[in-house]
C-alpha atoms as a PDB file:
ATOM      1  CA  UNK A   1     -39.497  29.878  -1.400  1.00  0.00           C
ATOM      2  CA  UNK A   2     -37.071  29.781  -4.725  1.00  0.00           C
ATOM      3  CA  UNK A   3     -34.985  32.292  -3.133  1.00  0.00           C
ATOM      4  CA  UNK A   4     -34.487  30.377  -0.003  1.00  0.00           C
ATOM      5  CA  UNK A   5     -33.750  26.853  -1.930  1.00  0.00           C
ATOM      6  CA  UNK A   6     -31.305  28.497  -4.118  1.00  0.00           C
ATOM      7  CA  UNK A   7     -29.914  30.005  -1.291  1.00  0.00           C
ATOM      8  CA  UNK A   8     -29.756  26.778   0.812  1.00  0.00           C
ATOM      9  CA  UNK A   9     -28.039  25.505  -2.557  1.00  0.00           C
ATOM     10  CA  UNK A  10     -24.961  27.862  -2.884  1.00  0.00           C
ATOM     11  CA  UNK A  11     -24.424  27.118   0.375  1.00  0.00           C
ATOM     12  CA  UNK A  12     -24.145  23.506  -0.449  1.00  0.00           C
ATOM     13  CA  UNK A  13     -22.367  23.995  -2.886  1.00  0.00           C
ATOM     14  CA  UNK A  14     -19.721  26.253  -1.089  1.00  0.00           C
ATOM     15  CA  UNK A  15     -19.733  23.914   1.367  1.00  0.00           C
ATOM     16  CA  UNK A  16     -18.058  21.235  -0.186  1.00  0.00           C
ATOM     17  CA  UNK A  17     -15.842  23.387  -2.629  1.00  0.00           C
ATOM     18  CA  UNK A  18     -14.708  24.272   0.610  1.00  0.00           C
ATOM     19  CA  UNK A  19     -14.253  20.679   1.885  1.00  0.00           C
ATOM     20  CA  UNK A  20     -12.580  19.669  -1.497  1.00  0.00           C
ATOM     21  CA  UNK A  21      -9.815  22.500  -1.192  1.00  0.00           C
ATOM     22  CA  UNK A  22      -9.132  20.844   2.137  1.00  0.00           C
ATOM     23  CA  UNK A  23      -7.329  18.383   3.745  1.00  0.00           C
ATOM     24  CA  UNK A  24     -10.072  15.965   3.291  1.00  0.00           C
ATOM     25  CA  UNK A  25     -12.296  14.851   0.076  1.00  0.00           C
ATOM     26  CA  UNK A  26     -16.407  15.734   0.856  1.00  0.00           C
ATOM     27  CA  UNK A  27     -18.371  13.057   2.588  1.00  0.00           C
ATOM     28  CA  UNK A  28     -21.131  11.233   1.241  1.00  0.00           C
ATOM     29  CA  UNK A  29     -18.860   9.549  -1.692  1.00  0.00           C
ATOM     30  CA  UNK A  30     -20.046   6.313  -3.153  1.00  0.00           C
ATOM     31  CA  UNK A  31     -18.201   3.187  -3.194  1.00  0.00           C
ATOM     32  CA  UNK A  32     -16.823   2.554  -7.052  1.00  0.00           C
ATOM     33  CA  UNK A  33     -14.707   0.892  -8.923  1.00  0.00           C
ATOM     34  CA  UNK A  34     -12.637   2.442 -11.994  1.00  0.00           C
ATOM     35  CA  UNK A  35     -10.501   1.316 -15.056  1.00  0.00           C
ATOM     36  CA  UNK A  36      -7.140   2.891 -15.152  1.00  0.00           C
ATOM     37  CA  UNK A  37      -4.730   0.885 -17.895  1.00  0.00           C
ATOM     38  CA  UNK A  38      -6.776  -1.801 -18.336  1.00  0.00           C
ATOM     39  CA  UNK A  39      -6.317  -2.381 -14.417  1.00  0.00           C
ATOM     40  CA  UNK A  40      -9.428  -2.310 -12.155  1.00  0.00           C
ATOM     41  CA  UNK A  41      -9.270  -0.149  -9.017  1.00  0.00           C
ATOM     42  CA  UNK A  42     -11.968  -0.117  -6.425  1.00  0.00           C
ATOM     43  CA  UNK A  43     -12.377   2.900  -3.892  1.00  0.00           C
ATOM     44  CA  UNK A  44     -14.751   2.348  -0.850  1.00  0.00           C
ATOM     45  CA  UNK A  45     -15.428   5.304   1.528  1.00  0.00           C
ATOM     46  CA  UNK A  46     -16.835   5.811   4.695  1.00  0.00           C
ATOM     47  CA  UNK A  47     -19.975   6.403   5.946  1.00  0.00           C
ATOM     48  CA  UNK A  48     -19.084  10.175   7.403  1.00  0.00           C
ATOM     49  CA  UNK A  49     -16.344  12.315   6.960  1.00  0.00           C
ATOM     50  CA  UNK A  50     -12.974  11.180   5.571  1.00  0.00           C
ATOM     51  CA  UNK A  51     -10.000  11.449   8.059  1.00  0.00           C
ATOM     52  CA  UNK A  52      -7.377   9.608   5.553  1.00  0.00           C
ATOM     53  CA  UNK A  53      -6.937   7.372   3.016  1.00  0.00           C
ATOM     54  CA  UNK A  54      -5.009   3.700   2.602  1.00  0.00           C
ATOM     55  CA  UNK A  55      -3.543   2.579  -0.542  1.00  0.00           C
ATOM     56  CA  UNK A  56      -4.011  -1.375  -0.145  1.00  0.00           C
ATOM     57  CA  UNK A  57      -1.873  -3.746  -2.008  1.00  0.00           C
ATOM     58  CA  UNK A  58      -2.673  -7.528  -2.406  1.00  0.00           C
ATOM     59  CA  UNK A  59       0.200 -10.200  -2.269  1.00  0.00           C
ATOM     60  CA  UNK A  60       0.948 -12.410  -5.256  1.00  0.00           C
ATOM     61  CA  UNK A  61      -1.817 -13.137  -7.271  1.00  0.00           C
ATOM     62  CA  UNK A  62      -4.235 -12.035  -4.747  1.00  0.00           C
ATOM     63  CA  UNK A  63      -7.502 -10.654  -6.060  1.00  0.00           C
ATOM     64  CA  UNK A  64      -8.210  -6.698  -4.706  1.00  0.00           C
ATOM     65  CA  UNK A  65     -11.195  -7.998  -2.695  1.00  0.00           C
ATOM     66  CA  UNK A  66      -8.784 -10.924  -0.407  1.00  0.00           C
ATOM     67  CA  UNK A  67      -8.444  -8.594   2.518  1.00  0.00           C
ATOM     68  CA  UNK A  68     -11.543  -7.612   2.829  1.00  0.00           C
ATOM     69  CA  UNK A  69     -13.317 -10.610   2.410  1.00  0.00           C
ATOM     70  CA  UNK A  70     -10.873 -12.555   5.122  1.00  0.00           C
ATOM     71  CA  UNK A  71     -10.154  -9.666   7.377  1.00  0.00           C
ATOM     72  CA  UNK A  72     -12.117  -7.377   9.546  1.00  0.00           C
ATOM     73  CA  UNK A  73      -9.578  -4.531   8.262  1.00  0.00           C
ATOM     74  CA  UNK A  74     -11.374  -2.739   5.711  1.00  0.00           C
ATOM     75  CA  UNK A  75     -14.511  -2.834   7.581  1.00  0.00           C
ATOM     76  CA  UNK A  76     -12.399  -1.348  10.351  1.00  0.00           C
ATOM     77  CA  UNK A  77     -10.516   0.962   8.776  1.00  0.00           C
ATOM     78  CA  UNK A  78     -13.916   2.690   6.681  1.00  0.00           C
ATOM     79  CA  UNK A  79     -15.463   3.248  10.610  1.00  0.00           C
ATOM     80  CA  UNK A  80     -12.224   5.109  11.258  1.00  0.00           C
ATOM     81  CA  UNK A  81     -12.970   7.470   8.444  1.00  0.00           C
ATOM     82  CA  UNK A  82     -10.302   5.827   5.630  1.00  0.00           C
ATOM     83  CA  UNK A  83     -11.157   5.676   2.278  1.00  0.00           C
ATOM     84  CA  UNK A  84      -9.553   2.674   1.019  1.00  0.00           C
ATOM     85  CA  UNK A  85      -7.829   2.310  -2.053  1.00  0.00           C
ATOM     86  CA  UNK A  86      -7.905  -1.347  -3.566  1.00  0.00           C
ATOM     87  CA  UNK A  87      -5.811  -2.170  -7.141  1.00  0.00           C
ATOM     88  CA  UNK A  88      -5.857  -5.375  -8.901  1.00  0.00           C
ATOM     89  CA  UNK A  89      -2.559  -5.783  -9.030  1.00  0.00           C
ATOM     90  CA  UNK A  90      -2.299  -9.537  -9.779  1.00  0.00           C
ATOM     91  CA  UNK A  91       0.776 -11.446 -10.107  1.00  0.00           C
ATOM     92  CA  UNK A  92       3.006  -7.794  -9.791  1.00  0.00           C
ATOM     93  CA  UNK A  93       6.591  -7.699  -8.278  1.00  0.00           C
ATOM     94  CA  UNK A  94       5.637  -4.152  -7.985  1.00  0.00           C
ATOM     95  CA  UNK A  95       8.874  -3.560  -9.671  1.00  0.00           C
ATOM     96  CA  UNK A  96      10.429  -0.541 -11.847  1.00  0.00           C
ATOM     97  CA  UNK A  97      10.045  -2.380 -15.461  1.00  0.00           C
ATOM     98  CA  UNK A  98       9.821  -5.707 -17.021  1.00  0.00           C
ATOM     99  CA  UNK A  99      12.762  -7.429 -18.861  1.00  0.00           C
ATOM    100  CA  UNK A 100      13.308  -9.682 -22.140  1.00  0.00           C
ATOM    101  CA  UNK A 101      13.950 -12.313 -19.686  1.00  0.00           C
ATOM    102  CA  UNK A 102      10.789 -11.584 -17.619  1.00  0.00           C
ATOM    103  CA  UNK A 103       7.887 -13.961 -18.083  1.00  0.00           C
ATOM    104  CA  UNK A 104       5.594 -12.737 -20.794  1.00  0.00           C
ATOM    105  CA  UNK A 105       2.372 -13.611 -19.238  1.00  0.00           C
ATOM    106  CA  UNK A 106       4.174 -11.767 -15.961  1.00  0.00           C
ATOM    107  CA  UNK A 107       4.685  -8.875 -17.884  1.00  0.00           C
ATOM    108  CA  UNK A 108       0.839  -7.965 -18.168  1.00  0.00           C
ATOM    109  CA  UNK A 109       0.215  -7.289 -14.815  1.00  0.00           C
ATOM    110  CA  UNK A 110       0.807  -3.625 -13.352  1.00  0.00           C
ATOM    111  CA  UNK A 111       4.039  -2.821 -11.619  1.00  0.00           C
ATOM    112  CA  UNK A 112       5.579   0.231  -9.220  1.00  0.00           C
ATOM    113  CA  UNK A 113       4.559   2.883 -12.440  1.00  0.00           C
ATOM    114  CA  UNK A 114       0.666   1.970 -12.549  1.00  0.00           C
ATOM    115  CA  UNK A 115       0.427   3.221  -8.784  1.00  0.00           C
ATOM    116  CA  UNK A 116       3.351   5.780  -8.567  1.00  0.00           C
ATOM    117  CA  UNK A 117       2.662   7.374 -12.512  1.00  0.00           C
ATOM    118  CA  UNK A 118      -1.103   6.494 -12.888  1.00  0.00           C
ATOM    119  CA  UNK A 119      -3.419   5.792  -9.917  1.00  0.00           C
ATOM    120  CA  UNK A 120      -1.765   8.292  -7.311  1.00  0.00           C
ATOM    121  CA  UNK A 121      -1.709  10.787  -9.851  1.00  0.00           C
ATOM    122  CA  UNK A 122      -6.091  10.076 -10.732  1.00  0.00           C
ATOM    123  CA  UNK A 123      -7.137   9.708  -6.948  1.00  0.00           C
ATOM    124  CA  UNK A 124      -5.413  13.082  -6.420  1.00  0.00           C
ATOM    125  CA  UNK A 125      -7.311  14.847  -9.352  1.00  0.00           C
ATOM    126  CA  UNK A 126     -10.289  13.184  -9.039  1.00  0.00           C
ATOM    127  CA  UNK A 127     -11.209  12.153  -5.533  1.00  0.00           C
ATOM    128  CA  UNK A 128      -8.779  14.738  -3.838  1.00  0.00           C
ATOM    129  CA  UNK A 129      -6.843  11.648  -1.914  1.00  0.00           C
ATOM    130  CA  UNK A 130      -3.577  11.326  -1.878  1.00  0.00           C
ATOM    131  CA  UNK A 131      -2.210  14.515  -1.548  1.00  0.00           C
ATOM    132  CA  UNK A 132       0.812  15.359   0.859  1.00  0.00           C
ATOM    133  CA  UNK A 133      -0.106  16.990   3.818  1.00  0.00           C
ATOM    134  CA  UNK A 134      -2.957  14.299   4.226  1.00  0.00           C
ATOM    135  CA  UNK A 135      -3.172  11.254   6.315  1.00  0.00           C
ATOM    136  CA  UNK A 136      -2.369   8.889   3.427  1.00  0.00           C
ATOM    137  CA  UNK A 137      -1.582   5.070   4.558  1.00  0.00           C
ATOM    138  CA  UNK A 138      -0.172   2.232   2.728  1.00  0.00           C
ATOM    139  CA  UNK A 139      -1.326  -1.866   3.388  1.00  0.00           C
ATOM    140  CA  UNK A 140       0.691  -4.565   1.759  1.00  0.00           C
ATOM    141  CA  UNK A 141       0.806  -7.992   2.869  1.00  0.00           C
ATOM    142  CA  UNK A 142       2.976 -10.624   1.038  1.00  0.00           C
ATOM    143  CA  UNK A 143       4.841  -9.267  -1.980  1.00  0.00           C
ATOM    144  CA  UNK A 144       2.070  -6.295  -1.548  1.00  0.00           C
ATOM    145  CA  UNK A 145       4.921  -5.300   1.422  1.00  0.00           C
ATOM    146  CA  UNK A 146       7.467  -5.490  -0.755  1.00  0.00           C
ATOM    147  CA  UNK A 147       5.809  -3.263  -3.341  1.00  0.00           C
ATOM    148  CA  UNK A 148       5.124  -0.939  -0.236  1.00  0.00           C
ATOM    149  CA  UNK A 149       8.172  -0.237   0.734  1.00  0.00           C
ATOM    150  CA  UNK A 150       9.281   0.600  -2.430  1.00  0.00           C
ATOM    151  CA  UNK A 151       6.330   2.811  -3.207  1.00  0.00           C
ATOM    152  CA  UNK A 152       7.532   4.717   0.209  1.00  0.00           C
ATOM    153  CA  UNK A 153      10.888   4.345  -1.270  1.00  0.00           C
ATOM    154  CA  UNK A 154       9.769   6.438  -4.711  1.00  0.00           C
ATOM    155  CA  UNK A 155       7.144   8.760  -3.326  1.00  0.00           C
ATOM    156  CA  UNK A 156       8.891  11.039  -1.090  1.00  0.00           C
ATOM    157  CA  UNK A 157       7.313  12.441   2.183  1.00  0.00           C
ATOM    158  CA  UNK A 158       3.417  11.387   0.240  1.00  0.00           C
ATOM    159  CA  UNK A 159       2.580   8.600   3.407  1.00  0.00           C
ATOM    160  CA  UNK A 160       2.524   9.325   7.038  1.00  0.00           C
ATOM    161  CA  UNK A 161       2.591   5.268   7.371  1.00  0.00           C
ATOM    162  CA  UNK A 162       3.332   2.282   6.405  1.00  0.00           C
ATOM    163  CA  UNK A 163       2.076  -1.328   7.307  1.00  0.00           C
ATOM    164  CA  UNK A 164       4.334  -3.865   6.308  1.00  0.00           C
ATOM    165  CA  UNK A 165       3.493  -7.391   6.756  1.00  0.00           C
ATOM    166  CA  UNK A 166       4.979 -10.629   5.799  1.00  0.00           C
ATOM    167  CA  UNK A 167       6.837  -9.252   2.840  1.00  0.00           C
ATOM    168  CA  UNK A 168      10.162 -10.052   1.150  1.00  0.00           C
ATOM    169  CA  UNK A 169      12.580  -6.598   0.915  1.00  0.00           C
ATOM    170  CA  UNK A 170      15.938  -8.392  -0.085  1.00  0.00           C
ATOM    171  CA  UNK A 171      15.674 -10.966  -3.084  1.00  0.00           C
ATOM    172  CA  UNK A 172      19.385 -11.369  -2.941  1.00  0.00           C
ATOM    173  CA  UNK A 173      18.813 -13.728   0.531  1.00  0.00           C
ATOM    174  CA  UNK A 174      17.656 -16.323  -2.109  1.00  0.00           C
ATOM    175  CA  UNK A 175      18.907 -16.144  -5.474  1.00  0.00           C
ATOM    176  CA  UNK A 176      17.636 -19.628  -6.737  1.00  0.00           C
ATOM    177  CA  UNK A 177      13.786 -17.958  -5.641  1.00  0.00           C
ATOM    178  CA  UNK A 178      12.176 -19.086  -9.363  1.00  0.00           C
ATOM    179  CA  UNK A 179       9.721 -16.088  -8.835  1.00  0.00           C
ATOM    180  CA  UNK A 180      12.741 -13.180  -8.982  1.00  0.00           C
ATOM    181  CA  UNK A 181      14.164 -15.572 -11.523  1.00  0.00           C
ATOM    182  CA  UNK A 182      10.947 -15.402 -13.466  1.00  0.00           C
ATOM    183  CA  UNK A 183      10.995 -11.524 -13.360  1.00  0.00           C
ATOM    184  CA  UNK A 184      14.824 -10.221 -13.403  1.00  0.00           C
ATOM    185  CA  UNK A 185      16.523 -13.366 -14.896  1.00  0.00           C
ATOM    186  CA  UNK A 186      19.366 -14.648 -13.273  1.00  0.00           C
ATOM    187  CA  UNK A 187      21.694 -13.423 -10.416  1.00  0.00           C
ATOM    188  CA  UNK A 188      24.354 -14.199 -11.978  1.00  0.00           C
ATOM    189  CA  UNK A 189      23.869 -12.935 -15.037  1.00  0.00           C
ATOM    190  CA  UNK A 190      21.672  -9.729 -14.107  1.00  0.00           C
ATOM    191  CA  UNK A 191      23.411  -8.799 -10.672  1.00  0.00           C
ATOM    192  CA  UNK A 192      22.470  -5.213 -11.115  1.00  0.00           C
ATOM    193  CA  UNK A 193      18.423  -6.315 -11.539  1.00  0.00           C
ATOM    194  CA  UNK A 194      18.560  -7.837  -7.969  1.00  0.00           C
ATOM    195  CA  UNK A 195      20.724  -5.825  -6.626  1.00  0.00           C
ATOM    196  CA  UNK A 196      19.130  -1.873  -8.192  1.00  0.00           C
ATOM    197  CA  UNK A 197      16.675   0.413  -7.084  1.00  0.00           C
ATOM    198  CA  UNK A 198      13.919  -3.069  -7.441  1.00  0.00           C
ATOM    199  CA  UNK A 199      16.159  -4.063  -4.151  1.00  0.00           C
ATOM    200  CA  UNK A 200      13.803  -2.190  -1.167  1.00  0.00           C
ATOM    201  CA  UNK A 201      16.538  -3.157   1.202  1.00  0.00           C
ATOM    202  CA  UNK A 202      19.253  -1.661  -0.281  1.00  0.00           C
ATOM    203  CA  UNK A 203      17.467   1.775  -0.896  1.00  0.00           C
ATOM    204  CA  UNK A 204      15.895   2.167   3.099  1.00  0.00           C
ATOM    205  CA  UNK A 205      17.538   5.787   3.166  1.00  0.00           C
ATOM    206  CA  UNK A 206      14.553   6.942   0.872  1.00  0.00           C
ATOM    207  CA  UNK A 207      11.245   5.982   3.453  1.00  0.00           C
ATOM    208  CA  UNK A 208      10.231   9.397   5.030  1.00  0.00           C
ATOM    209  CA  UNK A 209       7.618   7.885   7.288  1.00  0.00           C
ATOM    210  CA  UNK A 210       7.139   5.854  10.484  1.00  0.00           C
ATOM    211  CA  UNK A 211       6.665   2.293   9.348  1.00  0.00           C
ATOM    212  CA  UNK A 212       4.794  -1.149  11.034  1.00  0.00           C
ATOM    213  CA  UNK A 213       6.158  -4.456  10.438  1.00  0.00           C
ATOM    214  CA  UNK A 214       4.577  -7.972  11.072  1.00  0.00           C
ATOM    215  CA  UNK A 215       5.967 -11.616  10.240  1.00  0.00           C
ATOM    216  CA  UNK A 216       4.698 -15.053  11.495  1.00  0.00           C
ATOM    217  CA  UNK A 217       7.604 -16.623  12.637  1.00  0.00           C
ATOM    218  CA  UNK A 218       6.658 -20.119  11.673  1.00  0.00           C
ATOM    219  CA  UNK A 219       5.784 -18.310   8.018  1.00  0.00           C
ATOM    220  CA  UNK A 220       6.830 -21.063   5.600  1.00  0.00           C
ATOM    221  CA  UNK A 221       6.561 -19.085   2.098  1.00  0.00           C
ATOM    222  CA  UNK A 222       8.753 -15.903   3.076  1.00  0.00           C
ATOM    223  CA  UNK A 223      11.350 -16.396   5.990  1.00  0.00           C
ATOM    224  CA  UNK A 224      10.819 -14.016   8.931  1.00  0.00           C
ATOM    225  CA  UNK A 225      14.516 -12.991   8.751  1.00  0.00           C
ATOM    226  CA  UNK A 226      12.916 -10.999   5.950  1.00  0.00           C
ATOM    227  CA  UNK A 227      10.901  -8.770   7.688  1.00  0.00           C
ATOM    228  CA  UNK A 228      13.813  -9.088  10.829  1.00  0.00           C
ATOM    229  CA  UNK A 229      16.655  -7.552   8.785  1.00  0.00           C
ATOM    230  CA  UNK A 230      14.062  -4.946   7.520  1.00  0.00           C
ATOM    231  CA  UNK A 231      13.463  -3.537  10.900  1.00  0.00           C
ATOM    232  CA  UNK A 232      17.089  -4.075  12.263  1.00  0.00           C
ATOM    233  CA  UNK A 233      18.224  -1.829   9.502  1.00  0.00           C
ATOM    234  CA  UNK A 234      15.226   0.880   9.697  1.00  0.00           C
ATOM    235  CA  UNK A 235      15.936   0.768  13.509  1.00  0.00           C
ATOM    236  CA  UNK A 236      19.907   1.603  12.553  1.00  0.00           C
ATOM    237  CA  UNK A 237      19.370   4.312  10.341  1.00  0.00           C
ATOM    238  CA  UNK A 238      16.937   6.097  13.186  1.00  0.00           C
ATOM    239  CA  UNK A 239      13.745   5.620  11.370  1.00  0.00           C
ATOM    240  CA  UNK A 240      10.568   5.045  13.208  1.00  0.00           C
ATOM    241  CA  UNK A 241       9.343   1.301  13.192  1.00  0.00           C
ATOM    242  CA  UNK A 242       7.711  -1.097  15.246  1.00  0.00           C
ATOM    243  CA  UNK A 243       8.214  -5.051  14.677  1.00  0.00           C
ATOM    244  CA  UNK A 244       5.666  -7.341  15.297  1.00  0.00           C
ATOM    245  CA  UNK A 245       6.416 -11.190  15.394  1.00  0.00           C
ATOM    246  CA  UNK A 246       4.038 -13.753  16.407  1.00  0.00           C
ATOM    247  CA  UNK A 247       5.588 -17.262  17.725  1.00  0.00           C
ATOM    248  CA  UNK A 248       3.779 -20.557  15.231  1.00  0.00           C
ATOM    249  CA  UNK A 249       1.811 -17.841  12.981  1.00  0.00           C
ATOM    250  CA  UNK A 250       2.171 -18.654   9.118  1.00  0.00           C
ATOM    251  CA  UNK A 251       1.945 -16.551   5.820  1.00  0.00           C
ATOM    252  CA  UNK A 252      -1.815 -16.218   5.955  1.00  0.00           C
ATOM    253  CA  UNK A 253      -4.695 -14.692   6.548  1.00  0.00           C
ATOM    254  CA  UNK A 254      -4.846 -16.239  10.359  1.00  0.00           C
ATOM    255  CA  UNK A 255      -1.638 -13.851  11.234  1.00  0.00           C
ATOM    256  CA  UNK A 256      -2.624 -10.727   9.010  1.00  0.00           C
ATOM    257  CA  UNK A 257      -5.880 -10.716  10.509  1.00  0.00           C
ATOM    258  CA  UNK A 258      -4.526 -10.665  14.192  1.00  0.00           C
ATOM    259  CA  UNK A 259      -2.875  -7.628  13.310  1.00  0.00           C
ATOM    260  CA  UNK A 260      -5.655  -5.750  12.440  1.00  0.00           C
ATOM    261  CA  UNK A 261      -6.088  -4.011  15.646  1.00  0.00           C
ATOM    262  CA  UNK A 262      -2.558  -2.893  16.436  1.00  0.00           C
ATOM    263  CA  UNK A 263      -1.852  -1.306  13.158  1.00  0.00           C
ATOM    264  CA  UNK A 264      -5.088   0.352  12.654  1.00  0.00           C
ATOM    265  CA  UNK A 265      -3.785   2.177  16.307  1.00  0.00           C
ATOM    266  CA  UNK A 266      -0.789   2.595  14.355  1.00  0.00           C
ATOM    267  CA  UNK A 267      -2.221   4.381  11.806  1.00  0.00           C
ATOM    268  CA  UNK A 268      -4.728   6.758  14.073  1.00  0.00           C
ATOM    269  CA  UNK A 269      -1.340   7.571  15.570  1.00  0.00           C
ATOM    270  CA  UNK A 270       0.520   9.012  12.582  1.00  0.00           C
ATOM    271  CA  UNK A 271      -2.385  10.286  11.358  1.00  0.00           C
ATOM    272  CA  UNK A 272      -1.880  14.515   9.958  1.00  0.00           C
ATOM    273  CA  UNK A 273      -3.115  17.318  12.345  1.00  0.00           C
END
């Protein structure tokens, strides 16, 4: 009887040192939520095996839990398999660094280094996620789209996908915008801020990966023409996007939830084999 339960055991036990090596983290993970710099991360996982994971980024001053609390997304997305991946991120720009000129209470909150430096780096070690060759997802809605291109823009061939949705990618469009003002100072003084590698539009020949985009066309906080000149220029340079626009939809949680459905297919699509 000892020899059989420590036999059963090893097996265990080589079972998921076996899954771990994988392409795929072992099942049966708890939901938790970690400190990395002071910044709070949560990672929920699903029920059975893990088929990929989504890195989900809130829009300005959105807490980590918005999306899932509004949104049938995340509860979605975990009966797909995806582990989901959920920073505080606060009032980020998601951007490179912070300036003398940039608000100091703005300052405090995590930018593009936390996730490209910090929490990519700890999921990888720790929970075996976001590793290339997996089925590794980004979610951004708001400036959270703006922060995901630019993640895809810094991270190489790391995604297979991207869902964009309601973001801002070009902050020269609007150079009196007091929130870019608040961060980089302004345009005419600090050109090169607005117009650097902080600039997701002017830096489109680094995204490796097919990417979804969504704007409400009646969205009265960021223009569509936003998201519009996004997907006209993807579309130019031969990179693999779809464009969703939805006639009277606004920047809110009405419109992001409607697209729930089509980019979840989106993401089963590009999913790694």
């Amino acid at each position: 009887m000892i020899q059989s339960s420590r036999s059963k055991f090893w097996l265990l036990f080589l079972w998921i040192g076996m899954l771990s090596e994988g392409s795929v983290v072992a099942m049966f993970q708890r939901d938790t939520t970690i400190r990395l710099n002071n910044t709070l991360v949560d990672l929920k996982f699903p029920q059975g095996e893990i088929k990929g994971a989504i890195l989900m980024l809130p829009g300005w001053n959105f807490s980590r839990t918005k999306t899932c609390e509004h949104t049938s997304f995340c509860s979605e997305a975990l009966k797909l398999g995806f582990v989901l991946i959920c920073p505080e991120m606060g009032k980020s720009l998601y951007a490179s660094g912070t300036y003398p000129e940039t608000r100091k209470d703005w300052a405090l909150f995590p930018q593009l280094k936390f996730i490209t430096d910090t929490l990519q780096p700890f999921v990888r070690v720790k929970y075996n996620l976001l590793k290339e060759g997996q089925s590794n997802f980004i979610y951004g809605i708001s400036t959270g789209a703006r922060g995901g291109a630019l993640i895809l823009e810094n991270t190489g061939k790391l995604y297979s996908g991207a869902a964009l949705l309601s973001g801002d990618y070009n902050q020269c469009l609007d150079t009196a915008d007091n929130l870019m003002k608040g961060f980089y100072g302004s345009y005419t003084k600090y050109k090169s801020r607005w117009e650097g590698p902080d600039n997701p539009l002017l830096n489109l020949s680094k995204i490796k990966c097919p990417v979804y985009l969504g704007h409400g066309k009646n969205d009265k906080v960021v223009p569509f023409q936003q998201t519009l000149i996004l997907f006209e220029k993807l579309k130019k340079a031969g990179s693999s996007v779809i464009y969703s626009q939805k006639e009277g939809m606004g920047h809110d949680f009405n419109f992001w939830s409607g697209e729930t459905g089509d980019l979840l297919l989106f993401f089963k699509n590009n999913m790694q084999h």
